[in-house]
Protein backbone atom coordinates (compact mmCIF):
# COMPACT_ATOMS: atom_id res chain seq x y z
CA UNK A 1 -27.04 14.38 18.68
CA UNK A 2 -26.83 13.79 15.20
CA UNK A 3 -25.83 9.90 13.87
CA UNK A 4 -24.73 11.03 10.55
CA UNK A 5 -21.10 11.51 10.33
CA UNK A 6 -19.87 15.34 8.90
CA UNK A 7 -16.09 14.57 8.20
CA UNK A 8 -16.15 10.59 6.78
CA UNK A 9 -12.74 9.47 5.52
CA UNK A 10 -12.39 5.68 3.80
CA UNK A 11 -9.38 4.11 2.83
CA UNK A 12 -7.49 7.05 1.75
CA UNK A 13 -4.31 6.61 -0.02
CA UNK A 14 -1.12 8.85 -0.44
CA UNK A 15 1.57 8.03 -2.13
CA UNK A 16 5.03 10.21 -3.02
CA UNK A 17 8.19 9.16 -5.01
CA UNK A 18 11.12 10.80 -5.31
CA UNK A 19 12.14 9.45 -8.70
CA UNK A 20 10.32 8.01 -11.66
CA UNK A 21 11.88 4.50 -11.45
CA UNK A 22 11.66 4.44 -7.32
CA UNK A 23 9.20 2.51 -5.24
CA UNK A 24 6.30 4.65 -3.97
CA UNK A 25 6.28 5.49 -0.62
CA UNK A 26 2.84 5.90 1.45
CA UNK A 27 2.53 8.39 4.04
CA UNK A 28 -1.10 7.17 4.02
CA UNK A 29 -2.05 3.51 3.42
CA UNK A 30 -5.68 2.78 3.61
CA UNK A 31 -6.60 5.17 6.50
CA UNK A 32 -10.28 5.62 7.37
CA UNK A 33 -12.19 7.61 10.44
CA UNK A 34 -15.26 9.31 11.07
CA UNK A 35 -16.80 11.74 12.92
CA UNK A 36 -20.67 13.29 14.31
CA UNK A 37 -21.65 16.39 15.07
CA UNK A 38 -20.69 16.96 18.63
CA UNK A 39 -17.91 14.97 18.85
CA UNK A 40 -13.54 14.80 18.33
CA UNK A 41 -11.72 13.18 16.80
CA UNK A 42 -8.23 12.42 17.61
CA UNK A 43 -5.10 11.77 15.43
CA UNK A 44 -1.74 10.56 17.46
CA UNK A 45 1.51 9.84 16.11
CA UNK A 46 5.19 10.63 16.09
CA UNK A 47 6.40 13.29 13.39
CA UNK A 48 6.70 11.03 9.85
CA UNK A 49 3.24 9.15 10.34
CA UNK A 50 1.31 11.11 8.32
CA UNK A 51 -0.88 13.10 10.54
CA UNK A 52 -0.44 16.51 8.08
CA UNK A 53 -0.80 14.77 5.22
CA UNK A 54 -4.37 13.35 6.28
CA UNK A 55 -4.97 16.97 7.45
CA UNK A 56 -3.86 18.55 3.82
CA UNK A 57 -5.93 15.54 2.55
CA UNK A 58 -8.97 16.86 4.59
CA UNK A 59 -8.72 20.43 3.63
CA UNK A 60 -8.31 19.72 -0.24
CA UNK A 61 -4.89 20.66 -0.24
CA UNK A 62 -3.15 17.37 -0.79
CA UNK A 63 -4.25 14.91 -3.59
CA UNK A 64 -5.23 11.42 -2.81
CA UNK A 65 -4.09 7.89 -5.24
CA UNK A 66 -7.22 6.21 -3.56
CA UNK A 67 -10.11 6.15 -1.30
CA UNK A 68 -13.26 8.68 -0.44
CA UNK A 69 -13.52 11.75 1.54
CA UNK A 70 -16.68 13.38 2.25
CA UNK A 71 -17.69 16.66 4.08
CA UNK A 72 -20.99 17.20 5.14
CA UNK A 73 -21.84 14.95 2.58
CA UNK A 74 -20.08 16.00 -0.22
CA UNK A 75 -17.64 14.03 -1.82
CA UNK A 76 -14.57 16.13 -1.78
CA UNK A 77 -12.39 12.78 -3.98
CA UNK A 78 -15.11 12.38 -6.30
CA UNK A 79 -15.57 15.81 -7.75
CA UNK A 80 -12.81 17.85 -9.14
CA UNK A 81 -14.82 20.52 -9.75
CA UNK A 82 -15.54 21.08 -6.09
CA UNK A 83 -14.76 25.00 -4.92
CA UNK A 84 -12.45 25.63 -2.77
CA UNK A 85 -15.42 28.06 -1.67
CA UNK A 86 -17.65 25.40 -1.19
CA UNK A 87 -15.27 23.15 0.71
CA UNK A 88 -14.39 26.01 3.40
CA UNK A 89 -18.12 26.85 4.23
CA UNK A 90 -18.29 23.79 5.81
CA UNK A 91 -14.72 23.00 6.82
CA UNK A 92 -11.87 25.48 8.44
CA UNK A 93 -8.83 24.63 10.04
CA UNK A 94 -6.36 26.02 12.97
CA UNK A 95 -2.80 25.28 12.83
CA UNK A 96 0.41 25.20 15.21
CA UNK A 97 1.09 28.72 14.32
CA UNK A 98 -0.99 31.53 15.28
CA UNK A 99 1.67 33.86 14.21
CA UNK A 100 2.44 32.57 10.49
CA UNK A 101 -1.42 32.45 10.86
CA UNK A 102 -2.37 35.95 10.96
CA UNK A 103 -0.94 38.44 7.96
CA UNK A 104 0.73 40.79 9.64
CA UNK A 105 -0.10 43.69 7.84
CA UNK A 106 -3.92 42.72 8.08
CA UNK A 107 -5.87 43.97 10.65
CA UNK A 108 -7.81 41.20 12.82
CA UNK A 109 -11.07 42.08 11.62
CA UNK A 110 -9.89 42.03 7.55
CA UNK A 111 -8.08 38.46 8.72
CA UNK A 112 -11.78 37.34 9.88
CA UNK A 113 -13.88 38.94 7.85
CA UNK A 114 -11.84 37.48 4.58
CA UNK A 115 -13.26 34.25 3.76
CA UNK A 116 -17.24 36.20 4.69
CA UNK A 117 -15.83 38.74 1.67
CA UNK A 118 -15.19 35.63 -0.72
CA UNK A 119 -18.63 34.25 0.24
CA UNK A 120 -20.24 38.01 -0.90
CA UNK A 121 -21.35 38.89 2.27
CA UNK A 122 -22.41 42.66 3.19
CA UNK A 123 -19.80 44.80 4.57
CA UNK A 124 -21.81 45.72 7.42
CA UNK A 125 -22.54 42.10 7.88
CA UNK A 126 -18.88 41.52 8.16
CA UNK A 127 -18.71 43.59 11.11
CA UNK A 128 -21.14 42.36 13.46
CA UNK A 129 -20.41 39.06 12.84
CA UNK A 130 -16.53 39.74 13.27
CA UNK A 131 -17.18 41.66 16.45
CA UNK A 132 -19.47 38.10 17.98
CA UNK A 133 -16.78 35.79 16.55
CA UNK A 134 -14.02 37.49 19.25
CA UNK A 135 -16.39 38.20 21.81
CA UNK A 136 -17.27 33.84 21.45
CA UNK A 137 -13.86 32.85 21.73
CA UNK A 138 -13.30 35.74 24.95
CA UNK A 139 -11.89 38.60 23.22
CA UNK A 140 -12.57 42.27 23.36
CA UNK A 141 -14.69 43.27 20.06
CA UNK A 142 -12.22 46.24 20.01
CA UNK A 143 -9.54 43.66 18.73
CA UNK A 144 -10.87 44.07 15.47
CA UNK A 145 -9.28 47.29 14.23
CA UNK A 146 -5.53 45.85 15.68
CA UNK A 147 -2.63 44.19 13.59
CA UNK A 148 -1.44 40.47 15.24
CA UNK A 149 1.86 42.13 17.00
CA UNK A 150 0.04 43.18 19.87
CA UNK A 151 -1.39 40.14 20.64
CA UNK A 152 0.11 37.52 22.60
CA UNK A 153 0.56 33.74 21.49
CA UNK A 154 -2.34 32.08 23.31
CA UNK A 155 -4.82 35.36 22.12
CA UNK A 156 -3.75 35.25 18.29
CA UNK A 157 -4.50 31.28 19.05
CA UNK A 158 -7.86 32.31 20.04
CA UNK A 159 -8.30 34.67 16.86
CA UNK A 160 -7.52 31.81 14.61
CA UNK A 161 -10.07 29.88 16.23
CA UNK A 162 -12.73 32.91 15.77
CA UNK A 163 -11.70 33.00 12.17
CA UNK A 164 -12.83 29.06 11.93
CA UNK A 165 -16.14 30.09 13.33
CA UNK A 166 -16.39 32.67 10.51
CA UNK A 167 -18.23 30.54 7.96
CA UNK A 168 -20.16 28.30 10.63
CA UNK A 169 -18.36 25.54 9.41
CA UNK A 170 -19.46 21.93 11.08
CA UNK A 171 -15.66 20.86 11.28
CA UNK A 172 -12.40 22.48 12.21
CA UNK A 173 -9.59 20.76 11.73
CA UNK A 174 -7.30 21.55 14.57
CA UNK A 175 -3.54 20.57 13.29
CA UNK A 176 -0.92 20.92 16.65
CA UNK A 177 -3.32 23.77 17.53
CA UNK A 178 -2.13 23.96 20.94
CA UNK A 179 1.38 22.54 20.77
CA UNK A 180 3.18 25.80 20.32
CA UNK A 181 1.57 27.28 23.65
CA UNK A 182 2.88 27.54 27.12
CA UNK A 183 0.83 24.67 29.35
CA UNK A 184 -1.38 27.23 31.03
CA UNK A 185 -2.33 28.70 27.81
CA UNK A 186 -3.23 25.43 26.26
CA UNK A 187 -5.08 24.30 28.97
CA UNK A 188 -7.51 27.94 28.31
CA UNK A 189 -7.37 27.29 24.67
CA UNK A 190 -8.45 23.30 25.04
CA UNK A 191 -11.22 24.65 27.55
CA UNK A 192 -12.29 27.45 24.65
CA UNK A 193 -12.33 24.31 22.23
CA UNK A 194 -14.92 22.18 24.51
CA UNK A 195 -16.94 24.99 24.67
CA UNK A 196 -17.44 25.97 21.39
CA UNK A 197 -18.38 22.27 21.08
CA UNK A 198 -21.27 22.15 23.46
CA UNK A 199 -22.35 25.71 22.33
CA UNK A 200 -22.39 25.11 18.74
CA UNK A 201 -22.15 20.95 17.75
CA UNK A 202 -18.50 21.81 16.21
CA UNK A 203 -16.77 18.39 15.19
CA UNK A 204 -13.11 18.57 15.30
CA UNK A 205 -10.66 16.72 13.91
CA UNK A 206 -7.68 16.93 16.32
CA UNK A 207 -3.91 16.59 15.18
CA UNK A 208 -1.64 16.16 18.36
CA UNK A 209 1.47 13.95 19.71
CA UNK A 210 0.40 14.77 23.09
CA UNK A 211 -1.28 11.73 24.54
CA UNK A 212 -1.94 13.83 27.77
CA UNK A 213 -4.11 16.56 25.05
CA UNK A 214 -5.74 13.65 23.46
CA UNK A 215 -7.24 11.86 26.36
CA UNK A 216 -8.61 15.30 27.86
CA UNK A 217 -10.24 16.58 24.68
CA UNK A 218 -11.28 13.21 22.06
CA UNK A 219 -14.09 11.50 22.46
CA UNK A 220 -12.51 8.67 19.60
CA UNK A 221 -8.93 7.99 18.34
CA UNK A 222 -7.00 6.98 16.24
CA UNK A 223 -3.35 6.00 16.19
CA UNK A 224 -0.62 6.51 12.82
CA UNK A 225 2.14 4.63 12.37
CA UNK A 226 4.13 5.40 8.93
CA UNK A 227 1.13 5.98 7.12
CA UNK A 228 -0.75 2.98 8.97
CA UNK A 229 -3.27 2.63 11.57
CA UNK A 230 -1.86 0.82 14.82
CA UNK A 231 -5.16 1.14 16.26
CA UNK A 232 -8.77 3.37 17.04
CA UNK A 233 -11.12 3.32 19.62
CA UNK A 234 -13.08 5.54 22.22
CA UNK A 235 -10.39 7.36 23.56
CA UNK A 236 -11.29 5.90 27.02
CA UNK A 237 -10.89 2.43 26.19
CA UNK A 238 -7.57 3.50 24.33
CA UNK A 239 -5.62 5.26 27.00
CA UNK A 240 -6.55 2.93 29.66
CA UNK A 241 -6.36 -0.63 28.29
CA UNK A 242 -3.87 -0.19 24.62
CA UNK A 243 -4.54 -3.20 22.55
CA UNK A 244 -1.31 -1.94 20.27
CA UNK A 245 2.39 -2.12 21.41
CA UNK A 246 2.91 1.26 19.60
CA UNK A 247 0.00 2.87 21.41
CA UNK A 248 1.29 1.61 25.13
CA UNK A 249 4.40 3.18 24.18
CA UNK A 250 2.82 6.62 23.28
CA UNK A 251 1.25 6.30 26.62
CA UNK A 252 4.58 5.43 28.50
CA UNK A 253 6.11 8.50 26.56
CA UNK A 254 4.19 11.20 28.44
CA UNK A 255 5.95 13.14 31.28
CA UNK A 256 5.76 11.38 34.57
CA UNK A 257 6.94 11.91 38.26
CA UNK A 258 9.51 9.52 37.78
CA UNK A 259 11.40 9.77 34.71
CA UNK A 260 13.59 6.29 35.08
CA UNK A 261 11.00 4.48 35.61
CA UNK A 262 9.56 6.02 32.46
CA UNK A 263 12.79 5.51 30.52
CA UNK A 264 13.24 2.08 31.95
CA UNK A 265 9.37 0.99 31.29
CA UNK A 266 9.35 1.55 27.52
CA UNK A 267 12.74 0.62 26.82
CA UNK A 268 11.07 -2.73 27.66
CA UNK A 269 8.59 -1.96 24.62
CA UNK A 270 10.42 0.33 22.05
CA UNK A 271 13.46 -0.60 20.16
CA UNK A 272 15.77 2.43 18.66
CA UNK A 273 14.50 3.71 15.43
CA UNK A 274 11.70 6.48 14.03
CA UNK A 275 8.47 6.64 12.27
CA UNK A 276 10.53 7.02 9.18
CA UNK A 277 12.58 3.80 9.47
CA UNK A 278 12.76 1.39 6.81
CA UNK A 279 13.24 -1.65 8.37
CA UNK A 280 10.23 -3.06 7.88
CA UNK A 281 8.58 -4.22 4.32
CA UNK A 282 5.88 -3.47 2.98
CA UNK A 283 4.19 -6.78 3.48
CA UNK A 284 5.04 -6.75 6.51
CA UNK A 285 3.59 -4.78 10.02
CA UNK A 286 5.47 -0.94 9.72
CA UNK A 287 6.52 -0.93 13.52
CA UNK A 288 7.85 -4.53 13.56
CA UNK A 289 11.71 -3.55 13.16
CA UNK A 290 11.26 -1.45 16.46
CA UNK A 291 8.79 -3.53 18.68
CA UNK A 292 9.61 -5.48 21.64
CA UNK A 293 7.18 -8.53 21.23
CA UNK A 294 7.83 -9.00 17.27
CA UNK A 295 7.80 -12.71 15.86
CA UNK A 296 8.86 -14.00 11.99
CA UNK A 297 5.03 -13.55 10.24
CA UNK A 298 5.17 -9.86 11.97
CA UNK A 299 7.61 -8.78 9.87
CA UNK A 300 6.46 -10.93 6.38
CA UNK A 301 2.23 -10.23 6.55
CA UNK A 302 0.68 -7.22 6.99
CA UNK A 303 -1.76 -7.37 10.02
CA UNK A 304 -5.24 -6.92 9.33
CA UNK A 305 -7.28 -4.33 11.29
CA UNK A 306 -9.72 -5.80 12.96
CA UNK A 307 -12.50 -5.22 15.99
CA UNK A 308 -11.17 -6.62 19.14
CA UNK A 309 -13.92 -7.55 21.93
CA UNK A 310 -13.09 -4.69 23.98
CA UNK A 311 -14.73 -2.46 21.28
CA UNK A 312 -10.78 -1.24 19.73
CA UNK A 313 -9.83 -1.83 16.56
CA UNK A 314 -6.18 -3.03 16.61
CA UNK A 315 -3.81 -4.06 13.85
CA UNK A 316 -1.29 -6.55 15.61
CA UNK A 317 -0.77 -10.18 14.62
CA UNK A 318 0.12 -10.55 18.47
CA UNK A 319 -3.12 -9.36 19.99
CA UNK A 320 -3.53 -9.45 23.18
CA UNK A 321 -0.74 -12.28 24.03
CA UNK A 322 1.95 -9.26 23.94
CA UNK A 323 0.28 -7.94 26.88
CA UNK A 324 1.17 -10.96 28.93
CA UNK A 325 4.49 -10.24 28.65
CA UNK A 326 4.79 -6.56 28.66
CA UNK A 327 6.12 -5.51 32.25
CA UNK A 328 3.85 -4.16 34.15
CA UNK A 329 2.17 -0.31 34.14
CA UNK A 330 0.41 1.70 36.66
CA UNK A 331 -3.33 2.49 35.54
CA UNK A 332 -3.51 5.70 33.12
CA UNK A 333 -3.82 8.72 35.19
CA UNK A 334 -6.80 10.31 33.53
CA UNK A 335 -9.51 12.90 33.45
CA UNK A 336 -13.18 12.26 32.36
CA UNK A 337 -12.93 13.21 28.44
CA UNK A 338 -15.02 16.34 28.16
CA UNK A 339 -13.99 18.03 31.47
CA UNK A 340 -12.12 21.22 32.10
CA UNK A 341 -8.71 20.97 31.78
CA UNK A 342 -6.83 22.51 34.89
């Protein structure tokens, strides 16, 4: 496997304001991850972190008040100039939506074969490589010549995912891709995603809530909090030792046997508010006005992110005393990353 990194993204900064004469508000605020050949990366967070807008940010859609982005080695922050044509022959994306996806009035095969058009490709190119895009992500080659409507949710899914394949793109950035489908369908579509992977190299950069989708599917991490990372990791190491208090209680949020004790167990953590809240400054750590263990500098001095000995990087002033007095959790029920998902 490859060492060099396809997707690298450094301190990226995104602010938005309202009105001239109010303070800017970052949904992003010095984020950086990276990513080889081969391999996922995850991005977790509650609605209002700023997941999308590192996504839009990726894709070229969204622009950025600081930091570098690269693509397969191309600066895509640097250069203005950079096509959009350029940019998608080595990037696509799948969103929550199949259905706001897929033009309706297209055919499948003009829906795939569009971005192979704007590249100048052969007509009769467009075809056969149409026809092996469904066949690689298990549809009938026949799908081609149908409109979206008589497709279900979890196959139009799968024909968004063929369409990212169109260009042989090294990453596809996968925003809620599977969030929208029914559990039995995600679990074929997250299988679909894993093989593409060890077929082809694919790196993905993976947009979920769902810590339960994360730990099956990400090799690495990386957790958003109002525009700030909490914390990043191997997944592994994430879901089964948290070094944040934020991360523990994404963890504790996933459906369990037991509901009260769920409830109960991150009440003890998680104080009433949002990812949107404003209680804490801006010099201060973003989820101090809703965590449990919070002391006075918490909520005056930003924490720095640093490397922790267990390999994590973790932004908490209160690393890893908090952990002594967080009540106590069963171990993280979890799969081997990279296996099957039932």
């Amino acid at each position: 496997m490859s060492t060099e990194t396809v997707l690298d993204v450094r301190n990226i900064k995104v602010g938005f304001r309202r009105k001239r004469r109010e303070p800017i508000f970052w949904a992003l605020d010095g984020v950086s991850l990276s990513i080889r050949p081969g391999r996922t990366a995850g991005l977790v967070g509650e609605s209002g972190s700023g997941k999308s807008t590192l996504a839009r940010a990726v894709m070229g859609l969204q622009a950025v008040d600081g930091g570098t982005i690269e693509v397969a080695g191309v600066s895509i922050t640097a250069s203005r100039h950079l096509s959009h044509k350029r940019l998608a022959r080595d990037l696509q994306a799948v969103f929550q939506d199949p259905t706001g996806s897929l033009n309706p009035s297209y055919t499948i095969g003009r829906s795939l074969g569009e971005p192979l058009v704007a590249q100048g490709v052969a007509r009769r190119q467009i075809r056969a490589r149409v026809e092996e895009a469904l066949v690689r992500v298990g549809m009938d080659p026949s799908a081609a010549d149908r409109l979206p409507r008589h497709f279900s949710g979890g196959q139009r899914q799968r024909i968004c995912i063929a369409r990212a394949l169109m260009t042989q793109a090294q990453v596809v950035v996968c925003d809620e891709a599977v969030s929208a489908l029914d559990l039995s369908v995600q679990a074929q579509v997250l299988n679909l995603l894993m093989d593409l992977q060890d077929e082809s190299g694919l790196a993905y950069l993976f947009i979920s809530h769902d810590m339960n989708v994360v730990r099956h599917l990400c090799h690495d991490v990386t957790v958003l909090y109002r525009g700030q990372v909490m914390e990043s990791g191997p997944t592994s190491q994430v879901v089964a030792d948290p070094s944040h208090p934020y991360t523990r209680a994404l963890l504790d949020a996933a459906p369990v046997a037991d509901p009260e004790r769920q409830a109960a167990r991150r009440a003890a953590q998680v104080r009433t508010g949002t990812a949107t809240a404003t209680g804490a400054t801006e010099e201060g750590c973003p989820f101090a006005s809703r965590c449990a263990f919070v002391q006075d500098r918490c909520r005056t001095t930003r924490p720095p992110l640093v490397q922790a000995s267990n390999g994590v990087s973790v932004a908490c002033h209160r690393f890893p005393e908090w952990k002594s007095e967080a009540p106590p959790t069963s171990p993280a029920e979890t799969a081997p990353q990279g296996s099957s998902v039932a």
